[in-house]
Protein backbone atom coordinates (compact mmCIF):
# COMPACT_ATOMS: atom_id res chain seq x y z
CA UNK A 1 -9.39 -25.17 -19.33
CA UNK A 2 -9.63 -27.11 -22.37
CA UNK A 3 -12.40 -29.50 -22.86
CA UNK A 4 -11.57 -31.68 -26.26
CA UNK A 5 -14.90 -34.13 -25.32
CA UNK A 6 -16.96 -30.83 -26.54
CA UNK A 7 -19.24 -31.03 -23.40
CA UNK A 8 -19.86 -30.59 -19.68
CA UNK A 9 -21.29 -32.48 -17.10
CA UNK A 10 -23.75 -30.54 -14.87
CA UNK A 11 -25.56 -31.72 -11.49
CA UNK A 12 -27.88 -29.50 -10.08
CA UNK A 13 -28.67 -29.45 -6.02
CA UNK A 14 -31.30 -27.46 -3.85
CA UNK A 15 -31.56 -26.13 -0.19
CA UNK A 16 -34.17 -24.39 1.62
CA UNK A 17 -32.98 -19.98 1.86
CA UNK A 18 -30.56 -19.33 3.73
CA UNK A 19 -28.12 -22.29 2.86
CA UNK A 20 -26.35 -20.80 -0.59
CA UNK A 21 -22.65 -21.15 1.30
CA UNK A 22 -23.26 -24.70 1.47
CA UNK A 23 -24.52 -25.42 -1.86
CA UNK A 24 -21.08 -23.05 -2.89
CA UNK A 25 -19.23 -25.24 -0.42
CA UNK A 26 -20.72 -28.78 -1.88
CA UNK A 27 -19.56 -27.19 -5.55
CA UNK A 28 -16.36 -26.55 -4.33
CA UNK A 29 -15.49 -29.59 -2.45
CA UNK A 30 -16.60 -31.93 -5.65
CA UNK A 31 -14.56 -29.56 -8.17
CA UNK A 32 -17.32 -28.20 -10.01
CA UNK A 33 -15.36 -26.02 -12.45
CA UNK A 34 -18.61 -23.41 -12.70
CA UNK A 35 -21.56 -23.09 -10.84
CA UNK A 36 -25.01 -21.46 -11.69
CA UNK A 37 -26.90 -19.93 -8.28
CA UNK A 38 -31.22 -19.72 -8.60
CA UNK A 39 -33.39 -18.26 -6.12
CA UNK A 40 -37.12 -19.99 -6.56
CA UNK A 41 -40.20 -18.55 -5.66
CA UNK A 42 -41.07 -20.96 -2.75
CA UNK A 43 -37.72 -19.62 -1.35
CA UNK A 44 -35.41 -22.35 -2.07
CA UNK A 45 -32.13 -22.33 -3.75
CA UNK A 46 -30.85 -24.11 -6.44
CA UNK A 47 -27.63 -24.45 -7.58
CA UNK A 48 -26.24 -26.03 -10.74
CA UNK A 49 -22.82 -27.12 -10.81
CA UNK A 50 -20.38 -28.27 -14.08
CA UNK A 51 -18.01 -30.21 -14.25
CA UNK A 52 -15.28 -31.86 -16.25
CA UNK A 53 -15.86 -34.27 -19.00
CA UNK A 54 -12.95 -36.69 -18.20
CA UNK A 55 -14.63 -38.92 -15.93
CA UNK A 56 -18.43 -40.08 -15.99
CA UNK A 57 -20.84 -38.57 -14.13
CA UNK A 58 -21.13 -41.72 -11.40
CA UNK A 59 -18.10 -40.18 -10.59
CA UNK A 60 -18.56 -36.40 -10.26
CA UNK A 61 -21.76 -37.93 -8.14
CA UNK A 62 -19.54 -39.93 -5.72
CA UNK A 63 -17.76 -36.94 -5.11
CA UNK A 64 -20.89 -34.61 -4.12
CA UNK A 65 -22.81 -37.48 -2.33
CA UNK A 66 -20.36 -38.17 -0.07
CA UNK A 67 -20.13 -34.68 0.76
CA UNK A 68 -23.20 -34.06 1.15
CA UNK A 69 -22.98 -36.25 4.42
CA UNK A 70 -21.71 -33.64 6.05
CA UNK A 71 -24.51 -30.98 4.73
CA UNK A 72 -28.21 -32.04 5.65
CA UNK A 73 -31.15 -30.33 3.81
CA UNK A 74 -29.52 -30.67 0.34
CA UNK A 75 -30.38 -32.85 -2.25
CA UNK A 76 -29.72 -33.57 -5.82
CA UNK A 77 -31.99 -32.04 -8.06
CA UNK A 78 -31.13 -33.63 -11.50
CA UNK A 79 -28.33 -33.90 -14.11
CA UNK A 80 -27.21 -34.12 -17.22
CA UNK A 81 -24.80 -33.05 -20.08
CA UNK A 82 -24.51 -29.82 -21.92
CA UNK A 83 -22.60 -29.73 -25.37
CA UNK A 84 -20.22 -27.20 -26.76
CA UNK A 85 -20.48 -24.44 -24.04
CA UNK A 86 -17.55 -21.82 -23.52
CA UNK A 87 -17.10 -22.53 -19.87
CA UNK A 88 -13.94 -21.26 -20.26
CA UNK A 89 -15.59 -17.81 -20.38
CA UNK A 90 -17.40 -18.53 -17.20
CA UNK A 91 -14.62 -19.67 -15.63
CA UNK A 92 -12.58 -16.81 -16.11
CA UNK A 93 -15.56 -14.83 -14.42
CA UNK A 94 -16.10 -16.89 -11.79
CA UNK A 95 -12.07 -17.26 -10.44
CA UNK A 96 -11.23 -13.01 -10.15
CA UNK A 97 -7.96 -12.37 -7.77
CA UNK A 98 -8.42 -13.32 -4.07
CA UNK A 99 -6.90 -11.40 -1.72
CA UNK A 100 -6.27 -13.51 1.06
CA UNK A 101 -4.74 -12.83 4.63
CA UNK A 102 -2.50 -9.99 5.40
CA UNK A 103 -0.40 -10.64 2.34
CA UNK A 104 -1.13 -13.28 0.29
CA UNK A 105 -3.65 -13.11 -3.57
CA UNK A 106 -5.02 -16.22 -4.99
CA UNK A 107 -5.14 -15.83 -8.77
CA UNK A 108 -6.05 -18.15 -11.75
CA UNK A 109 -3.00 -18.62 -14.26
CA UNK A 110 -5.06 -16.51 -16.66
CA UNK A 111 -4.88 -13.51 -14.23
CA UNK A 112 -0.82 -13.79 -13.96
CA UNK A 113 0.85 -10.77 -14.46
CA UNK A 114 -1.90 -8.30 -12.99
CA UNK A 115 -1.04 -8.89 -9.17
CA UNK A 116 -1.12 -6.88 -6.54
CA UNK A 117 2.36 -5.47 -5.77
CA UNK A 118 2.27 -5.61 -2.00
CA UNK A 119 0.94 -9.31 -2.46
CA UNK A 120 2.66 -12.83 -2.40
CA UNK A 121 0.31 -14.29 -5.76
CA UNK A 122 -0.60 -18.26 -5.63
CA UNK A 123 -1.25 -19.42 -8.94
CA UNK A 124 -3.92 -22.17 -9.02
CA UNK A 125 -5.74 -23.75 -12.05
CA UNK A 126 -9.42 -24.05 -10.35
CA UNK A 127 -11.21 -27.33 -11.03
CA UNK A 128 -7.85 -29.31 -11.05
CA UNK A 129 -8.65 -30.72 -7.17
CA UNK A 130 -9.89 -29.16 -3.95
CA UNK A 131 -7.96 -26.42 -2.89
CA UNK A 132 -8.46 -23.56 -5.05
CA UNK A 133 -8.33 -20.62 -2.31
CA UNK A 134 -11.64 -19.35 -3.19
CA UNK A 135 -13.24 -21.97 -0.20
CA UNK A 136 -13.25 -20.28 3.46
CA UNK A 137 -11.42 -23.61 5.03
CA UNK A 138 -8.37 -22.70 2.49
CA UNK A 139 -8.44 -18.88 3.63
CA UNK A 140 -8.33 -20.36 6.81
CA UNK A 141 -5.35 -22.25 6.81
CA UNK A 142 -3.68 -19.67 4.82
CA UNK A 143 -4.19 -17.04 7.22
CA UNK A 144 -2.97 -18.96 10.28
CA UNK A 145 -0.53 -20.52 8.23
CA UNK A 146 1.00 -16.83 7.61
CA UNK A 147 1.17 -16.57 11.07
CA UNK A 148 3.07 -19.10 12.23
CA UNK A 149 5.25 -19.82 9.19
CA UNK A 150 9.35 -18.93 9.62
CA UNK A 151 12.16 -18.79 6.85
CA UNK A 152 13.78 -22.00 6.34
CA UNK A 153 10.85 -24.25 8.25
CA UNK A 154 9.52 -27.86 6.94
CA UNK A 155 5.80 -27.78 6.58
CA UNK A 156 3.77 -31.23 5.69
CA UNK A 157 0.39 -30.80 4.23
CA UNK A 158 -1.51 -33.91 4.27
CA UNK A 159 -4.73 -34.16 2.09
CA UNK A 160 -3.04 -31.31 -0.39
CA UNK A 161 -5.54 -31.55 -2.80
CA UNK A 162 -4.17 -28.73 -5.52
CA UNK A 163 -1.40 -28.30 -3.78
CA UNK A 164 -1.92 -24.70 -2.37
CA UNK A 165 -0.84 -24.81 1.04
CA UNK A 166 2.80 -26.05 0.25
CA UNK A 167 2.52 -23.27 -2.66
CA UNK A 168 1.69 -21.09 -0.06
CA UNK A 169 4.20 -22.08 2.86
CA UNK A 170 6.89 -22.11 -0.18
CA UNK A 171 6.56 -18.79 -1.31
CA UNK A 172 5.98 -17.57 2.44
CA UNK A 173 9.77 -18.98 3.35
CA UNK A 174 9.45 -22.62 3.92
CA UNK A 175 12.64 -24.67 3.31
CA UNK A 176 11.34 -28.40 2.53
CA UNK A 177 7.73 -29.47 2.14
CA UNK A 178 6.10 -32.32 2.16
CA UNK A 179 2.70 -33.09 0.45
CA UNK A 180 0.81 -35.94 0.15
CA UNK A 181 -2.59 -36.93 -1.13
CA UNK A 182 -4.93 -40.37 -1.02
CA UNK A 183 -5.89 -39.46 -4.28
CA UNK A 184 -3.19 -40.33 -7.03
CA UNK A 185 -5.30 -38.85 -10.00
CA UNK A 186 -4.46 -35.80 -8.57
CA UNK A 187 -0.38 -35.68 -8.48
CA UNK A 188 0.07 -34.35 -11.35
CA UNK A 189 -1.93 -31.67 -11.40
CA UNK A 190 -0.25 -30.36 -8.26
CA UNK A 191 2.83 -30.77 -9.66
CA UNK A 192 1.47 -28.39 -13.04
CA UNK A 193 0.41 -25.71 -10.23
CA UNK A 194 4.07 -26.16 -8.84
CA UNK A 195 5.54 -25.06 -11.99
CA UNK A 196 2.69 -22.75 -12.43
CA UNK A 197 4.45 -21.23 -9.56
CA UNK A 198 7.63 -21.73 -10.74
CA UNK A 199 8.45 -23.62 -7.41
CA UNK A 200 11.59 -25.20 -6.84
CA UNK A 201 10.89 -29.14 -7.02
CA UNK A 202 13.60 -30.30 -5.44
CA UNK A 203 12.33 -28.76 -2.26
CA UNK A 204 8.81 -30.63 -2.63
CA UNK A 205 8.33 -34.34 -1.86
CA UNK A 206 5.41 -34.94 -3.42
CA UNK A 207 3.53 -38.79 -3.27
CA UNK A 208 0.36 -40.91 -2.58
CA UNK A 209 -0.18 -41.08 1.04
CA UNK A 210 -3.38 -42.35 3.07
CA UNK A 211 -3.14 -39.37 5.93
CA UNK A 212 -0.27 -40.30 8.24
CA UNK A 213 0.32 -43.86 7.39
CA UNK A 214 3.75 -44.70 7.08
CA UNK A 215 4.44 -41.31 6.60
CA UNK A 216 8.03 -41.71 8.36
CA UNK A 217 9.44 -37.67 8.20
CA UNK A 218 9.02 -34.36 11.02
CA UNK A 219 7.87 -31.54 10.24
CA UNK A 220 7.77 -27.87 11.63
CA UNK A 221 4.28 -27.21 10.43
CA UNK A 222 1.60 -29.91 9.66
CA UNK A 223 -1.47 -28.16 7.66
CA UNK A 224 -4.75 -30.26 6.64
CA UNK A 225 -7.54 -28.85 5.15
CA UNK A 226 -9.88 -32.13 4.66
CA UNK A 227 -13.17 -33.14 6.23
CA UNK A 228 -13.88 -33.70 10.08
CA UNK A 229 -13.53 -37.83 9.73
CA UNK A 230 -10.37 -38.12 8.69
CA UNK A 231 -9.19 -35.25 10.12
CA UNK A 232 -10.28 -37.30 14.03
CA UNK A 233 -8.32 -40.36 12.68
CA UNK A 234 -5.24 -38.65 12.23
CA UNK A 235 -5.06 -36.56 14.93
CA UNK A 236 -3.68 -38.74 17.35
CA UNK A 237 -0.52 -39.18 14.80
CA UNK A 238 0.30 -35.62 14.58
CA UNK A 239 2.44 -34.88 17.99
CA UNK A 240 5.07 -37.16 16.74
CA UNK A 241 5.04 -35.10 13.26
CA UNK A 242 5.31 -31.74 14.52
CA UNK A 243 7.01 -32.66 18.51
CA UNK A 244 7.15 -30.10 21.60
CA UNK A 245 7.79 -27.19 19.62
CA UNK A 246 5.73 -27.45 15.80
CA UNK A 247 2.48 -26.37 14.91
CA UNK A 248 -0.47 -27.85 13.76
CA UNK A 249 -3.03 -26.08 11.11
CA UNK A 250 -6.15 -28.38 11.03
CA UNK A 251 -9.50 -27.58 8.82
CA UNK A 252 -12.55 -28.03 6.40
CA UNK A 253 -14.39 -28.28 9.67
CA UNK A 254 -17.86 -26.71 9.99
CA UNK A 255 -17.83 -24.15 13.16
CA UNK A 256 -20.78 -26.55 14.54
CA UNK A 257 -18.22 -29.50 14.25
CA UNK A 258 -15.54 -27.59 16.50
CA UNK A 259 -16.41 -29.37 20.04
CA UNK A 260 -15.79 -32.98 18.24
CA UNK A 261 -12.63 -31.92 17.00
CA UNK A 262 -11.76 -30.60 20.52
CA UNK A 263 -11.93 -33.57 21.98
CA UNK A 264 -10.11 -35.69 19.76
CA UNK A 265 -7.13 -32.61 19.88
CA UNK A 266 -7.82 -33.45 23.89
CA UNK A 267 -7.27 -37.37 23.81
CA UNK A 268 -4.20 -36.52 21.60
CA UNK A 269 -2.58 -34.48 23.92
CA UNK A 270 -2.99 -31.53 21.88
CA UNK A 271 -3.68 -27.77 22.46
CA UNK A 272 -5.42 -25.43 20.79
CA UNK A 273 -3.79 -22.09 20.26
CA UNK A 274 -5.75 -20.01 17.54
CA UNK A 275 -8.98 -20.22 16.39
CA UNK A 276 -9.98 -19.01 13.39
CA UNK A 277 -13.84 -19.17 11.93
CA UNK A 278 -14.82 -18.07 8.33
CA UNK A 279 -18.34 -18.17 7.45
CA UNK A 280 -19.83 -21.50 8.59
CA UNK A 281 -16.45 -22.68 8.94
CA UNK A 282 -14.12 -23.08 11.53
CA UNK A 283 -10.13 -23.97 11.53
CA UNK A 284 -7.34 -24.32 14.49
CA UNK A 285 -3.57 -24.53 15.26
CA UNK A 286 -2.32 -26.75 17.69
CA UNK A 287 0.58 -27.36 19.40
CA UNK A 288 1.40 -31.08 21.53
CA UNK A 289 1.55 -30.55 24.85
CA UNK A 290 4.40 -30.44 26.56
């Protein structure tokens, strides 16, 4: 995590008590890269969050306020820049190994070569996009995703962020995967945790992609791990994805959020099968109906 501008970004956000997991959910949703937590005396939080250098602040800011939309009660504090700080340091403190599931770790690259032997490790380089495993809508999808994953299946993960899911569904068995993101600043940092993982890329089609448009392949498995909006306008593209028989692994849905998504999984002729909650958070499979 090398930073050769010499200094950080940092924007700081408060809650009333009680709300720390969504100030922690806020960080990791913008890809803070380190995070600072303060309890106040009037009983608030406050949480100061770094980031990365290589873009402005406006833009780190973009990221968080439109997040925030989805978390009343917090608002942005200040910000600012800090020079010459060995976040590195922090960083290695603040990403430990994750065991996730029944058989899956989540380790940064630094921590390769220490896993668990009964444990499938994911590499990921944390503050590279959303995704790092270390958020309970990840966990979520991982876990169900272990369930329902086969040897030799196709997955599609749509919104992949850093590219953990197909890392996951990869080293769980899957055959092909495809992955696609809105964002193209982020491609290439998946494709550096791919070879992090020492993935095989001709098995990945990774590319730009707004959701499901013009998305044109099938899939066995469909995962997204994105925000409730986009998740409701894609929803009604998914049976012809994953037909009669494939899965679908949908969240970054707050639990309070579930009866919205319901009803969109209703109107596209979807079923839920598992349920899975995590903290505040709350993911599904479905299957189409039949």
């Amino acid at each position: 995590m090398q930073n050769s501008d010499n200094y950080w970004w940092y924007i700081t956000i408060k809650s009333e008590a009680g709300q720390e997991d969504n100030l922690f959910s806020l960080a990791d949703i913008s890809e803070s890269i380190g995070t600072e937590l303060q309890e106040l005396p009037d009983g608030n939080s406050r949480l100061r969050m770094y980031y990365r250098s290589n873009e402005e602040i406006a833009f780190w800011k973009g990221r968080l306020l439109e997040a925030m939309k989805e978390f009343p009660g917090v608002e942005i504090e200040d910000w600012g820049k800090i020079d010459n700080q060995p976040w590195n340091v922090a960083a290695e403190e603040a990403f430990p190994p994750l065991p996730v599931g029944r058989g899956l770790v989540v380790l940064a690259p630094w921590h390769k070569g220490s896993e668990p032997a009964d444990r499938t490790a994911l590499y990921i380089n944390p503050g590279s996009a959303f995704g790092t495993g270390y958020h309970e809508s990840t966990q979520i999808v991982l876990e169900l995703l272990e369930k329902y994953i086969r040897p030799g299946v196709t997955t599609a993960d749509i919104g992949t962020g850093s590219g953990i899911l197909t890392i996951g569904a990869l080293k769980m068995g899957a055959g092909r995967a495809y992955a696609r993101d809105i964002d193209p600043t982020v491609i290439e940092e998946v494709r550096k945790n791919f070879e992090l993982n020492e993935l095989d890329l001709e098995k990945i089609d990774l590319a730009t992609g707004d959701l499901l448009k013009d998305f044109g392949h099938t899939a066995d498995i469909l995962t997204a791990n994105i925000l409730l909006d986009p998740l409701t306008t894609m929803v009604a593209d998914v049976p012809a994805v994953i037909g009669k028989e494939g899965v679908a692994i949908f969240s970054g849905m707050l639990e309070k959020e579930k009866p919205v998504f319901l009803k969109a999984l209703a109107a596209a002729k979807m079923t839920p099968a598992e349920e899975l909650v995590k903290g505040e958070w709350w993911g599904v499979a479905a299957k189409a109906e039949a």
